[in-house]
N, C-alpha and C. Protein backbone atom coordinates (compact mmCIF):
# COMPACT_ATOMS: atom_id res chain seq x y z
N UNK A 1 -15.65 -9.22 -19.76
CA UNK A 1 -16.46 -8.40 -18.88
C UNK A 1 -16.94 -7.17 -19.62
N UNK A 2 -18.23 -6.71 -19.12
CA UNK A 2 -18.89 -5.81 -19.53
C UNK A 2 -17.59 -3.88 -19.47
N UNK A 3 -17.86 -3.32 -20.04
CA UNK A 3 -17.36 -2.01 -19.75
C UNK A 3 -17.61 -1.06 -18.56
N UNK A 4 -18.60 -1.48 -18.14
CA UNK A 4 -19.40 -0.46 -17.11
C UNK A 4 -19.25 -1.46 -16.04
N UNK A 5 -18.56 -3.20 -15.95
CA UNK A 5 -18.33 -3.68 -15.03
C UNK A 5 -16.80 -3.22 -14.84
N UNK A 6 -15.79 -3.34 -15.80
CA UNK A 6 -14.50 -2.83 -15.67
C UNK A 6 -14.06 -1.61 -14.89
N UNK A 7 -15.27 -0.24 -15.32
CA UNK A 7 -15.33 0.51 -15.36
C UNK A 7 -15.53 0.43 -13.64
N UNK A 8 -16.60 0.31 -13.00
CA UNK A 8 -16.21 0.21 -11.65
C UNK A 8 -15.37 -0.57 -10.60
N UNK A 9 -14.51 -1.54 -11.44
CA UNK A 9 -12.92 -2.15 -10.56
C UNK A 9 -12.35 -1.16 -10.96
N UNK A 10 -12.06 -0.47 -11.51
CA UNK A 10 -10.54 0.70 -11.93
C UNK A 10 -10.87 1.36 -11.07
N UNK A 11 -12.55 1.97 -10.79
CA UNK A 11 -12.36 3.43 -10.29
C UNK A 11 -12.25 3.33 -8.96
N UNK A 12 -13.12 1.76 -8.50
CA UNK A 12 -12.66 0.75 -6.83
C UNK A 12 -11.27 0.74 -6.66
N UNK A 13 -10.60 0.51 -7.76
CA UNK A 13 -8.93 0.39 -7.21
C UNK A 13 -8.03 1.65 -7.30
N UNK A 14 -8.66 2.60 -8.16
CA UNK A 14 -8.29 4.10 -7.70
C UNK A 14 -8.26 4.57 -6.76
N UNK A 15 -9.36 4.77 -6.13
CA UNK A 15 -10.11 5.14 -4.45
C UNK A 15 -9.14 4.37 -3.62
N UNK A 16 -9.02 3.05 -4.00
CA UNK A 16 -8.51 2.53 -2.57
C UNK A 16 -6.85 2.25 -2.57
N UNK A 17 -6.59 2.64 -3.94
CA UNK A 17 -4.92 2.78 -3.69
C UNK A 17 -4.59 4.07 -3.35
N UNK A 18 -5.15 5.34 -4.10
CA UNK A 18 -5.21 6.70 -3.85
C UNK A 18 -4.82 6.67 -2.17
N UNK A 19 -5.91 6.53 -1.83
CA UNK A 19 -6.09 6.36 0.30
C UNK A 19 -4.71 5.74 0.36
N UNK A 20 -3.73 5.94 -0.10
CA UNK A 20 -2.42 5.55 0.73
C UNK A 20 -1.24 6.71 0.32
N UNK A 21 -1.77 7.70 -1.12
CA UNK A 21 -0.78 8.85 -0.85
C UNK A 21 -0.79 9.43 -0.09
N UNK A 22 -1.95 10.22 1.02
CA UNK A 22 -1.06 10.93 2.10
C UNK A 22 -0.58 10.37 3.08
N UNK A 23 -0.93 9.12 3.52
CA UNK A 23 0.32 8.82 4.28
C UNK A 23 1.52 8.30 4.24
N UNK A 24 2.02 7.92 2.78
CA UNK A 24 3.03 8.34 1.99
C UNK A 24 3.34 9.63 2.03
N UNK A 25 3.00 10.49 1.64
CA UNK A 25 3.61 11.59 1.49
C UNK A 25 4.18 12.69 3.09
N UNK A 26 2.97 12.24 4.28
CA UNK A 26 3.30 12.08 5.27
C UNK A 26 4.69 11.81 5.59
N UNK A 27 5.06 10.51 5.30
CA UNK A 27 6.03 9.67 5.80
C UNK A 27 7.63 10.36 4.87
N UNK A 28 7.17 10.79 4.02
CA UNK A 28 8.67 11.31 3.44
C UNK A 28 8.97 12.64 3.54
N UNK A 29 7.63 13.51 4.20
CA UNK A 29 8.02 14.60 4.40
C UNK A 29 8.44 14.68 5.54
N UNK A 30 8.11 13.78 7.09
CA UNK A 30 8.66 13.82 7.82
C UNK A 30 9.73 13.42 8.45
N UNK A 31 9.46 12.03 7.96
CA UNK A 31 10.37 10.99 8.29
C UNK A 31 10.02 10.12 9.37
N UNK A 32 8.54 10.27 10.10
CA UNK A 32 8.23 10.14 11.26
C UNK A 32 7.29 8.57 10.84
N UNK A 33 7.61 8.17 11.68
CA UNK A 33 6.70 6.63 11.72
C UNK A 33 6.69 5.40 12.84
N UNK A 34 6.72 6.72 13.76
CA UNK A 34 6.20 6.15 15.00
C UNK A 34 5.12 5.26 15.37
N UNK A 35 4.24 5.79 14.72
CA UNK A 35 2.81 5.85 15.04
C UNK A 35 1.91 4.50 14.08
N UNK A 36 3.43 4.38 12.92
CA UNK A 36 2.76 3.56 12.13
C UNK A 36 3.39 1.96 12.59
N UNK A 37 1.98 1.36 12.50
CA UNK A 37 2.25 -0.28 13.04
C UNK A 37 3.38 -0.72 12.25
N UNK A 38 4.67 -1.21 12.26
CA UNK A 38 5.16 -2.27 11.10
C UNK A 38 4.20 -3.78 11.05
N UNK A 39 4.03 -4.48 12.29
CA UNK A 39 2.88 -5.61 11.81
C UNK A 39 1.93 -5.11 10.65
N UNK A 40 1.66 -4.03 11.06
CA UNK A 40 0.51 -4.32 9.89
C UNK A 40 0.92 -3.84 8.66
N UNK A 41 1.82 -2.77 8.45
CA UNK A 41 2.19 -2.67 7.04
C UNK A 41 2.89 -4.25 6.45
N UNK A 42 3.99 -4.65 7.14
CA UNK A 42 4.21 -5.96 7.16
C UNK A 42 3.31 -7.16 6.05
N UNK A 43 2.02 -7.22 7.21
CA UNK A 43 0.85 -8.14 7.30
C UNK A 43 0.45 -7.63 5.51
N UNK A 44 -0.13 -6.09 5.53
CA UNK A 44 -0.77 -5.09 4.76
C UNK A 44 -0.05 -5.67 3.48
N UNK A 45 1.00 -5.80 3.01
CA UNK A 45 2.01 -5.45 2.08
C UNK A 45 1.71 -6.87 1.38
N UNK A 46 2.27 -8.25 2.39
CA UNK A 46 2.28 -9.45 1.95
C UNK A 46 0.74 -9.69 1.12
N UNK A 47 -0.24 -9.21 1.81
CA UNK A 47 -1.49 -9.38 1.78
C UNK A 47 -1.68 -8.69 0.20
N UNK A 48 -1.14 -7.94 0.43
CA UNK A 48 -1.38 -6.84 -1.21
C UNK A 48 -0.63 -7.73 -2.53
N UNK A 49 0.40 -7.88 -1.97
CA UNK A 49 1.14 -8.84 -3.09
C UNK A 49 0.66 -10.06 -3.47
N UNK A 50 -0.02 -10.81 -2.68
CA UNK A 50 -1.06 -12.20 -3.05
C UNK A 50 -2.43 -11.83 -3.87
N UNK A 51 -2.51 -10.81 -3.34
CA UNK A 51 -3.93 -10.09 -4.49
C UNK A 51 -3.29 -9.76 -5.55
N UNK A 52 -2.31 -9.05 -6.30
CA UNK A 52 -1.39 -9.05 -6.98
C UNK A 52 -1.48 -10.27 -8.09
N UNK A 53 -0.65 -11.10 -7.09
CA UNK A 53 -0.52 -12.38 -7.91
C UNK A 53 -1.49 -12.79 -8.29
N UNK A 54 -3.01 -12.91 -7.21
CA UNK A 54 -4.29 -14.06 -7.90
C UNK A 54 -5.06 -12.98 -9.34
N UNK A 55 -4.56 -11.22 -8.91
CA UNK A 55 -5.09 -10.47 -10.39
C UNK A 55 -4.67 -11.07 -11.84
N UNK A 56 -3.03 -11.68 -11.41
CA UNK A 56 -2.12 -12.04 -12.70
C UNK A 56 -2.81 -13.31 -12.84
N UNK A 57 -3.18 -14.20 -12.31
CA UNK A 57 -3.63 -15.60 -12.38
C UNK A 57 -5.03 -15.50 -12.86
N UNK A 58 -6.03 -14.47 -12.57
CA UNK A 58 -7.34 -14.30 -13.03
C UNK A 58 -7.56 -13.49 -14.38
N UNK A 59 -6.43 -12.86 -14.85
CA UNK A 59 -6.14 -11.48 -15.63
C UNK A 59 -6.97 -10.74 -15.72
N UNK A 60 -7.52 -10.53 -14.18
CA UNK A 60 -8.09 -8.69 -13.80
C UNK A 60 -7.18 -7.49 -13.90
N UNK A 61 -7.12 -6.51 -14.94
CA UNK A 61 -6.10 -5.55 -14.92
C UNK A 61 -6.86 -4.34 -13.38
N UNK A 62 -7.61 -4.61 -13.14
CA UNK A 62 -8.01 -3.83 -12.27
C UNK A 62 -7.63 -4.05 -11.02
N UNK A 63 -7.32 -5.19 -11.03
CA UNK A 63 -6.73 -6.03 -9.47
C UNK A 63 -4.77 -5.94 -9.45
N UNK A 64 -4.59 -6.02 -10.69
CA UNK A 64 -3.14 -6.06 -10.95
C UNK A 64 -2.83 -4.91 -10.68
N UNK A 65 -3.23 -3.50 -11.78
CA UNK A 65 -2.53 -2.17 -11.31
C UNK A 65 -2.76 -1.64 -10.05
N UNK A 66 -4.23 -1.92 -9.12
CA UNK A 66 -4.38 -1.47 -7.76
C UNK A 66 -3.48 -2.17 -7.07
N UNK A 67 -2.85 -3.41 -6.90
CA UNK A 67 -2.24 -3.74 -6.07
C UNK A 67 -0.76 -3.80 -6.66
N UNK A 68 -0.63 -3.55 -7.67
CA UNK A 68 0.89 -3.37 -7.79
C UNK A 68 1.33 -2.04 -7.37
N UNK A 69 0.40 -0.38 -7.57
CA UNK A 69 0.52 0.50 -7.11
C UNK A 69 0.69 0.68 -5.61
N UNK A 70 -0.28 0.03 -4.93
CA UNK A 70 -0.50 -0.09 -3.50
C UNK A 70 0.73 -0.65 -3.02
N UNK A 71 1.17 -1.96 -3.57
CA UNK A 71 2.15 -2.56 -2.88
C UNK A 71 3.77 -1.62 -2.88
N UNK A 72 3.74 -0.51 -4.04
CA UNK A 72 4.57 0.33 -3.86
C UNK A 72 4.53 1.40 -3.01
N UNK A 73 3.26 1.84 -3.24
CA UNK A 73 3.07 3.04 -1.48
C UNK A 73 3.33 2.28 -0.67
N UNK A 74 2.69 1.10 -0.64
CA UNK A 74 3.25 0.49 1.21
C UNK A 74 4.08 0.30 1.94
N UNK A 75 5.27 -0.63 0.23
CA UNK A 75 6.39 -0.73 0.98
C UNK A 75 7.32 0.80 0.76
N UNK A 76 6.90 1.73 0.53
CA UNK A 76 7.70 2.85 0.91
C UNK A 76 7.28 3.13 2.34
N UNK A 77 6.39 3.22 2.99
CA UNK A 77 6.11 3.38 4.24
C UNK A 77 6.53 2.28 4.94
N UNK A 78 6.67 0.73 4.49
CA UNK A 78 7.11 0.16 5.28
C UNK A 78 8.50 0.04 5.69
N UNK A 79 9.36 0.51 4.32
CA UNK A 79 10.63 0.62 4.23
C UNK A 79 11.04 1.71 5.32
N UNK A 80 10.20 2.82 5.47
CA UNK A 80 10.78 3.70 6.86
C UNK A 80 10.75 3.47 7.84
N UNK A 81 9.60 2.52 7.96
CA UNK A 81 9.35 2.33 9.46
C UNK A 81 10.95 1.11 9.82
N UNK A 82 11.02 0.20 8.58
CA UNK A 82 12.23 -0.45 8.97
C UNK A 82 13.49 0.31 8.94
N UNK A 83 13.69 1.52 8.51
CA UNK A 83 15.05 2.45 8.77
C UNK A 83 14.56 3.00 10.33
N UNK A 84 13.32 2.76 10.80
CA UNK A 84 13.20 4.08 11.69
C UNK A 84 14.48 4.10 12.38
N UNK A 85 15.06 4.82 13.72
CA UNK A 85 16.34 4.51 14.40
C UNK A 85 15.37 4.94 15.82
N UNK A 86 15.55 3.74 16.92
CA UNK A 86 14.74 3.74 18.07
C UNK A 86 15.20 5.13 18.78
N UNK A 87 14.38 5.74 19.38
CA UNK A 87 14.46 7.16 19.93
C UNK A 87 15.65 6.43 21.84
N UNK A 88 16.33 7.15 21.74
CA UNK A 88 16.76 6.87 23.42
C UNK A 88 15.79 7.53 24.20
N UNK A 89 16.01 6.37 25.58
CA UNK A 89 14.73 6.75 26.97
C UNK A 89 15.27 8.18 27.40
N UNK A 90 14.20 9.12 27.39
CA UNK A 90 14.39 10.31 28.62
C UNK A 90 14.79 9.83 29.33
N UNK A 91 15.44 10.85 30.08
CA UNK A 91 15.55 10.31 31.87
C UNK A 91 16.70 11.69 32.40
């Protein structure tokens, strides 16, 4: 592949792994993850790791480091939401 084609998967998989530090960073400063779906980090995560794999099978380094990065922000957010501890009912 061309340089200036490379050149825009890195900076595509920058942008779109980037978009998951603050709500990472969110999530460990608060601890809060109510709000966040587990289906979809779940869904999100598996989904990231098959892109992953078909980067290693195609040898796109641009597909490999975005989703190997990503799949580590995620499952840190997903990992809290599976510690969360269910809040008890008011009453």
């Amino acid at each position: 592949m061309t340089l200036w084609v490379e050149t825009i998967g890195f900076t595509a998989a920058a942008l779109t792994t980037l978009s998951f530090v603050p709500q990472v960073v969110r999530t460990l400063r608060t601890r809060d993850t109510r709000a966040i779906s587990l289906w979809m980090y779940a869904l999100f995560s598996a989904g990231v790791a098959l892109w992953g794999l078909y980067g290693l099978l195609i040898g796109s380094w641009p597909v490999i480091v975005a989703n190997a990065i990503t799949l580590v922000l995620a499952s840190i957010v997903l990992w809290h939401k599976l510690c969360e501890t269910p809040e008890s009912p008011s009453g």
